[in-house]
N, C-alpha and C. Protein backbone atom coordinates (compact mmCIF):
# COMPACT_ATOMS: atom_id res chain seq x y z
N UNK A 1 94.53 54.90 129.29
CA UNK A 1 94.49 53.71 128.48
C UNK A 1 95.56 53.74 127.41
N UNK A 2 95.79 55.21 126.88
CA UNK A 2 97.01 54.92 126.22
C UNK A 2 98.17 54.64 126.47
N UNK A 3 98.74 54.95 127.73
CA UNK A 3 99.72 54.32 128.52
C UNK A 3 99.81 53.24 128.28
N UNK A 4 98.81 52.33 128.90
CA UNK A 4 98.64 50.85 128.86
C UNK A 4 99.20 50.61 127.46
N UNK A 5 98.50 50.74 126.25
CA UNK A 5 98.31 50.16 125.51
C UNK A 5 99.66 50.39 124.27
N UNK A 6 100.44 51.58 124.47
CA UNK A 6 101.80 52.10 124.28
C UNK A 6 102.26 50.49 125.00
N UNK A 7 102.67 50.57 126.51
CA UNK A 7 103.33 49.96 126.87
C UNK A 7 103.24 48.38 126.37
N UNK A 8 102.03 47.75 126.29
CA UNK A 8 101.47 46.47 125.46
C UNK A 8 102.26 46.36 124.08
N UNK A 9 102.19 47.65 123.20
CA UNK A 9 102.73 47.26 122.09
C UNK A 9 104.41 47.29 122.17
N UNK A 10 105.11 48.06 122.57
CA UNK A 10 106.25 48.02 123.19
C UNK A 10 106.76 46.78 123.75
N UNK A 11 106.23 46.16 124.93
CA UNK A 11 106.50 45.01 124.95
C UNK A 11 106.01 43.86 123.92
N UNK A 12 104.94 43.94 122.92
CA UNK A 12 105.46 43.03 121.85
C UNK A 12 106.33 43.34 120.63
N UNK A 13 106.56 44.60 120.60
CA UNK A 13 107.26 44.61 119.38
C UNK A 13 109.40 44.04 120.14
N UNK A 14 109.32 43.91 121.44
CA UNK A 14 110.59 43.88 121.63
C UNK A 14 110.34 42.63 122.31
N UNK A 15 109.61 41.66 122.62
CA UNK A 15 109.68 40.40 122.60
C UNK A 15 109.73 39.39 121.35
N UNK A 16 109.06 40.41 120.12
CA UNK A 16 108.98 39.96 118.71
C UNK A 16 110.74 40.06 118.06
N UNK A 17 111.75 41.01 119.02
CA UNK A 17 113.07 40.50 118.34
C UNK A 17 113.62 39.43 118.80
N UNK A 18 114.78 39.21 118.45
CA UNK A 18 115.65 38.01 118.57
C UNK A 18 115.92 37.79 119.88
N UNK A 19 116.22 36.71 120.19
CA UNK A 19 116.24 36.39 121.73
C UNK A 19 117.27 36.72 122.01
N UNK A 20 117.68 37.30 123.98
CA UNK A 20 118.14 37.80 124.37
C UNK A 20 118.93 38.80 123.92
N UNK A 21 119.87 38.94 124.45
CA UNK A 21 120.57 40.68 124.78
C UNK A 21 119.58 41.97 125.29
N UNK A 22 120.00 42.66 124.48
CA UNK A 22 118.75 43.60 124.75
C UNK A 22 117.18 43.63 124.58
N UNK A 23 116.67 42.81 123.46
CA UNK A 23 115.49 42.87 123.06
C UNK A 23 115.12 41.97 124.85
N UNK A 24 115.93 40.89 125.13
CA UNK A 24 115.14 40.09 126.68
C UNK A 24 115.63 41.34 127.55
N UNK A 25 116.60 42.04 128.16
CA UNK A 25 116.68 42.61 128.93
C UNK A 25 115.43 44.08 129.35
N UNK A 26 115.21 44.02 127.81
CA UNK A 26 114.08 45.36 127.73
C UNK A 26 112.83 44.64 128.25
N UNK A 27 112.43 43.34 127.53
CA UNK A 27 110.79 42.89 127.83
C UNK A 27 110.77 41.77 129.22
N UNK A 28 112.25 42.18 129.70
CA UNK A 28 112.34 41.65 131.40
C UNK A 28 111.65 42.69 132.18
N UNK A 29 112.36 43.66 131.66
CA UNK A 29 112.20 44.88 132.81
C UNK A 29 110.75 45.42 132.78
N UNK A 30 109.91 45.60 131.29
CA UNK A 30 108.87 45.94 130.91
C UNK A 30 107.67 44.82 131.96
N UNK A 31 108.31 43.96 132.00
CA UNK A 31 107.40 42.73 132.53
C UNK A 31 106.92 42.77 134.19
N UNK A 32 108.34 43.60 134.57
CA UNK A 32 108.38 43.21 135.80
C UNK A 32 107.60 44.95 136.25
N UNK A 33 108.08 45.89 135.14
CA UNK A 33 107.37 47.06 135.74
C UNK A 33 105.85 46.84 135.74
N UNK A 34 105.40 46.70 134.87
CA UNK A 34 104.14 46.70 134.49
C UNK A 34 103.43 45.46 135.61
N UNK A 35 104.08 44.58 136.13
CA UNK A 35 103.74 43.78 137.33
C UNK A 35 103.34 44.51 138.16
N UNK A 36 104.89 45.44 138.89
CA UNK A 36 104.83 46.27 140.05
C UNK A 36 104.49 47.03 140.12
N UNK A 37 103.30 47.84 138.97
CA UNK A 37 102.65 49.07 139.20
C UNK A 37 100.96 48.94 139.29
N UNK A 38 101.32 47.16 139.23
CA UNK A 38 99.22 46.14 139.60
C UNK A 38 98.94 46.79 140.62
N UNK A 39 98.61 47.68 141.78
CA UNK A 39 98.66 47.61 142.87
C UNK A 39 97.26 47.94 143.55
N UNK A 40 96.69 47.42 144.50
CA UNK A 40 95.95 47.03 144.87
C UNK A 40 95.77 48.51 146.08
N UNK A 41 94.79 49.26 145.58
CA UNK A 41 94.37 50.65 146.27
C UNK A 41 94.70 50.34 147.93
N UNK A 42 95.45 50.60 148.56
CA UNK A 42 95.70 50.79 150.13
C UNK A 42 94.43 51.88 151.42
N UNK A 43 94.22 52.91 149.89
CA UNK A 43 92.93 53.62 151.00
C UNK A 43 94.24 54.83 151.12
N UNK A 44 95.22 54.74 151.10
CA UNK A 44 96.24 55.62 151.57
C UNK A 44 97.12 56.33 150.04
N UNK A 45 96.31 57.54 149.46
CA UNK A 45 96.92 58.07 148.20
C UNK A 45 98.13 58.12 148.15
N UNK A 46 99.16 58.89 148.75
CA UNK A 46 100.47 59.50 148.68
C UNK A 46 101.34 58.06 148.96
N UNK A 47 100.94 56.64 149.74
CA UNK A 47 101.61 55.62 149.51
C UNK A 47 101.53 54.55 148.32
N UNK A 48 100.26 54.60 147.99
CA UNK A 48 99.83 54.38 146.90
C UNK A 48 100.53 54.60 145.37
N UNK A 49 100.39 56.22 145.34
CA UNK A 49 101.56 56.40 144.23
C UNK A 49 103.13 56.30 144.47
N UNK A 50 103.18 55.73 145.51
CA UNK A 50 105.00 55.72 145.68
C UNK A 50 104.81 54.36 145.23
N UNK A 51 104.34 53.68 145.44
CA UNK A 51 104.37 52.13 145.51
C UNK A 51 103.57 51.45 144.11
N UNK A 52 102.98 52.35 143.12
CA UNK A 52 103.15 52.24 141.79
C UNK A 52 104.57 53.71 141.19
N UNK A 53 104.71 53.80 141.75
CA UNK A 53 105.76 54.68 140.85
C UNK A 53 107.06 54.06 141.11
N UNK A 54 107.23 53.28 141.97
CA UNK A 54 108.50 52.70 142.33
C UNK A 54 109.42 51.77 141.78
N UNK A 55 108.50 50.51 140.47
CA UNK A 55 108.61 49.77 139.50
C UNK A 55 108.47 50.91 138.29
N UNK A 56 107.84 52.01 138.01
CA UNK A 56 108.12 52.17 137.08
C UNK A 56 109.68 53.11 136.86
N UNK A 57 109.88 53.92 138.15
CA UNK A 57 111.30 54.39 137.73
C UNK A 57 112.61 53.51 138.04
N UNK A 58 112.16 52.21 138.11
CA UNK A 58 113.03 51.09 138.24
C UNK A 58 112.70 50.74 136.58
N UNK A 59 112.29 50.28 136.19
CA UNK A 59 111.74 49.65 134.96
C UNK A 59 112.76 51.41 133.83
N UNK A 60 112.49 52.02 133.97
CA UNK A 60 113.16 53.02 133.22
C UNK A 60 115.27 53.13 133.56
N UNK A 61 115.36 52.38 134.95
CA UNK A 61 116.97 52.50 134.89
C UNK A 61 117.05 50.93 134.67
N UNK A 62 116.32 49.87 134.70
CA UNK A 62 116.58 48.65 134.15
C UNK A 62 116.62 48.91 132.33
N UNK A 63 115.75 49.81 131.55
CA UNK A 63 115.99 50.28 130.57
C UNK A 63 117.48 50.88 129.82
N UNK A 64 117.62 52.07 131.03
CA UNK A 64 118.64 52.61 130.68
C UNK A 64 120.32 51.57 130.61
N UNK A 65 120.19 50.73 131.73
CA UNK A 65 121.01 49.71 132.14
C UNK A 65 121.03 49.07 130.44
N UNK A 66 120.11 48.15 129.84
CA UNK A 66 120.15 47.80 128.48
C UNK A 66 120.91 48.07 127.55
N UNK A 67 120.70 49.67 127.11
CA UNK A 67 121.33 51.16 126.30
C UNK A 67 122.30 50.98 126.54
N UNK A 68 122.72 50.84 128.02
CA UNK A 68 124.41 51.09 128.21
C UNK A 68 125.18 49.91 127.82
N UNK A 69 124.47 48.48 127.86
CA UNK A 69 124.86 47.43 127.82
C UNK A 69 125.26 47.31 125.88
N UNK A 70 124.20 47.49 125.24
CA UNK A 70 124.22 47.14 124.43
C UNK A 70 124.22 48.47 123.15
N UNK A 71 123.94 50.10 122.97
CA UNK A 71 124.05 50.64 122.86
C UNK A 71 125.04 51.30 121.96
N UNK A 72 125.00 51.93 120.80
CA UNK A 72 126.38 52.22 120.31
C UNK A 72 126.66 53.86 119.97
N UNK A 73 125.13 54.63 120.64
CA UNK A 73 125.33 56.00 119.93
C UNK A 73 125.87 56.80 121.02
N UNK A 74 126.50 57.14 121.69
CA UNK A 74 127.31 57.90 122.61
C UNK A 74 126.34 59.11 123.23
N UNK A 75 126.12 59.43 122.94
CA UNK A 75 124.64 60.56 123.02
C UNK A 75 123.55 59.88 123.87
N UNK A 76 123.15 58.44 123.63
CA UNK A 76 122.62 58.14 124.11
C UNK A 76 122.83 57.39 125.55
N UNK A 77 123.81 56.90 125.25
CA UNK A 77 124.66 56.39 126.51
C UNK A 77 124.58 56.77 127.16
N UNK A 78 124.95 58.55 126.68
CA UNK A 78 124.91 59.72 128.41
C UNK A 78 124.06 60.18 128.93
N UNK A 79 122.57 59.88 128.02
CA UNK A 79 121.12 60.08 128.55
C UNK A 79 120.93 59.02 129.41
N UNK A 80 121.46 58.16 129.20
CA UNK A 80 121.25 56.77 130.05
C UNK A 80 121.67 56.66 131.29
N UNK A 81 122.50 57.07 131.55
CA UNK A 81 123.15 57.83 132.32
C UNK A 81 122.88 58.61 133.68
N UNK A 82 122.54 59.76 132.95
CA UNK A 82 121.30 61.08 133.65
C UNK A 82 120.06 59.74 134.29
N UNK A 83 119.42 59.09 133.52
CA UNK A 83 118.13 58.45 133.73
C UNK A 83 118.86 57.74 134.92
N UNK A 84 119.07 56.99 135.05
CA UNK A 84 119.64 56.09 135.92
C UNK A 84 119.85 57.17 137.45
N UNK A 85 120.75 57.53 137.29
CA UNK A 85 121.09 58.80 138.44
C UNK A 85 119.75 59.53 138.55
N UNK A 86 119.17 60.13 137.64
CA UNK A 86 118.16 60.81 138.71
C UNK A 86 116.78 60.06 138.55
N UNK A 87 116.76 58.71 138.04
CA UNK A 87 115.46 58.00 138.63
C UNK A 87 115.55 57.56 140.44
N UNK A 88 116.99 57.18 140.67
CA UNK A 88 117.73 56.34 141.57
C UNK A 88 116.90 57.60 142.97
N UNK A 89 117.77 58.82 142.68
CA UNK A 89 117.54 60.22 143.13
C UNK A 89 116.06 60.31 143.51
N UNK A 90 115.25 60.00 142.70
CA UNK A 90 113.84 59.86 142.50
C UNK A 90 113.05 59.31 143.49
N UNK A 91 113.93 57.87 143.31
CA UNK A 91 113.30 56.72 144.44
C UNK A 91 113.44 56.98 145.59
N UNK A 92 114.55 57.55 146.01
CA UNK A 92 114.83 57.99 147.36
C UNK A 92 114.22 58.69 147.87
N UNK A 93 113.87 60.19 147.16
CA UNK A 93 113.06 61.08 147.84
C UNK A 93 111.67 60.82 148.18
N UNK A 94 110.96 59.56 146.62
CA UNK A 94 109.78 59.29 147.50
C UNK A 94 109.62 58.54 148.35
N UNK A 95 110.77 57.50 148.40
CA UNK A 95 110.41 56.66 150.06
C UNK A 95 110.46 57.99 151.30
N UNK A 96 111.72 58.48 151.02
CA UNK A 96 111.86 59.50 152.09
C UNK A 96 110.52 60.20 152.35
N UNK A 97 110.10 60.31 151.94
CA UNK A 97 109.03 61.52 151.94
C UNK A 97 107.25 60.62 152.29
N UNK A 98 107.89 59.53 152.22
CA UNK A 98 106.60 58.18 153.07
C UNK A 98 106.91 57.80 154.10
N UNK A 99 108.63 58.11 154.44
CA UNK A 99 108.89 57.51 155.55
C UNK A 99 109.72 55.77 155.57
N UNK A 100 110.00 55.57 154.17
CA UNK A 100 110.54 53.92 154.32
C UNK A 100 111.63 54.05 154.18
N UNK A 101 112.41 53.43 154.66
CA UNK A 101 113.74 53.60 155.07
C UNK A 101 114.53 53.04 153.31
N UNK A 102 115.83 54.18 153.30
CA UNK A 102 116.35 53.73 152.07
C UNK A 102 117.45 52.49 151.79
N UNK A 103 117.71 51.95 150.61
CA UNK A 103 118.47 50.60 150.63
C UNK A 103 119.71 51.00 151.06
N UNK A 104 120.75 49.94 151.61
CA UNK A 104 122.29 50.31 151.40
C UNK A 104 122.48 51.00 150.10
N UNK A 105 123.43 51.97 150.16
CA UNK A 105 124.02 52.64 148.84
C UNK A 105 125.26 51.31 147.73
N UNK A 106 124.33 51.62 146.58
CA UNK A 106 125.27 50.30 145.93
C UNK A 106 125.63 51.51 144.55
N UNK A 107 126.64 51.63 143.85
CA UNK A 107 127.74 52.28 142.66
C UNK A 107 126.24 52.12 141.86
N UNK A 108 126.31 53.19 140.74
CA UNK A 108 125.08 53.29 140.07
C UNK A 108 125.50 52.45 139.17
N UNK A 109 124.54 51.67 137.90
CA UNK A 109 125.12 50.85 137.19
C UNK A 109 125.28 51.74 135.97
N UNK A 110 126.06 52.96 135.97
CA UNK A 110 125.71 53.55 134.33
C UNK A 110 127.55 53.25 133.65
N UNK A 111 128.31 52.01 133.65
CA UNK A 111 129.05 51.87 132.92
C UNK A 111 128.56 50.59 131.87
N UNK A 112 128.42 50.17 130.33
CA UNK A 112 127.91 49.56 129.70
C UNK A 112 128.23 47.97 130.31
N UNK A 113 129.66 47.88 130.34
CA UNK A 113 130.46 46.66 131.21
C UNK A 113 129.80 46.58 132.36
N UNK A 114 129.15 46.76 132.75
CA UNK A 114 128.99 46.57 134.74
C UNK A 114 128.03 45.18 134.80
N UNK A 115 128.46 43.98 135.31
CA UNK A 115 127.84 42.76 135.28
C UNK A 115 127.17 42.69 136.13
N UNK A 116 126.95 43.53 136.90
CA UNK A 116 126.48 43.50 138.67
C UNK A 116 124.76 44.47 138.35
N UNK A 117 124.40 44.47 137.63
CA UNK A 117 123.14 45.54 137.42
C UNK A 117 121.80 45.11 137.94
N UNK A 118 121.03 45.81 138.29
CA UNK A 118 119.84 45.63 138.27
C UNK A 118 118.85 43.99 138.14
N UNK A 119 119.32 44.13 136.67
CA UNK A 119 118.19 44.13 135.61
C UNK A 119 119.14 41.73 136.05
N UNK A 120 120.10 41.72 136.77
CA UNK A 120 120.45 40.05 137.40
C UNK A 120 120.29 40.07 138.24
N UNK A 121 118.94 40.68 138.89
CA UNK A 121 119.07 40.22 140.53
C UNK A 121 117.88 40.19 140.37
C-alpha cells in the first residue's frame, strides 16, 4: 500500500507543477505505468509478473527520458542513462524468459535532444 500511495502522491505533486515539459512528461508516464501494471490475475504467476513489471520499467526509462530532456545536473543525466539501458536490458530478458518475442532494436533514447523517445509514441 505504500507503493501505491508514494506513487499517488508523486503523481500529484508533479501534476500540481506548471504545465508541460517535464512536470507533463513525468505525470504522462506515471499515468500510463500505473495503468499498465492494473492487471487482471491470468492464473499464470511468472507471466503475470512480466506483464505488470513491463509498464513499470517502461514508466522508469519514460522517466529517465524526462531528466535527460530537461535536466541540468550532469550526474544525473548519466544515471539516466544507466536506467534507460539496463531497464531496456531488463525488458528483454523477461519477455525472453516467457517466451514473447522481442521488438525491432530501435537507438536507446539516452541523448537529452532525441525527439524520437518513448514517452511521443
Amino acid at each position: 500500500m505504500l507503493g501505491l500511495t508514494a506513487s499517488a502522491l508523486l503523481t500529484g505533486a508533479v501534476a500540481a507543477a506548471p504545465a508541460g515539459g517535464y512536470a507533463s512528461m513525468v505525470a504522462a508516464a506515471m499515468d500510463r505505468m500505473m495503468a499498465g501494471m492494473m492487471v487482471k490475475p491470468s492464473g499464470n504467476v511468472d507471466r503475470d509478473f512480466v506483464t505488470m513489471m513491463l509498464p513499470h520499467h517502461q514508466g522508469a526509462i519514460d522517466m529517465a527520458v524526462a531528466e535527460l530532456r530537461y535536466g541540468h545536473n550532469e550526474q544525473l543525466k548519466r544515471i539516466a542513462q544507466e536506467i534507460i539501458i539496463d531497464q531496456q536490458q531488463e525488458i528483454a530478458a523477461m519477455k525472453l524468459a516467457i517466451g514473447q518475442p522481442l521488438p525491432p532494436s530501435t537507438p536507446a533514447p539516452t541523448q537529452g535532444g532525441d525527439h524520437h523517445s518513448p514517452m511521443e509514441h
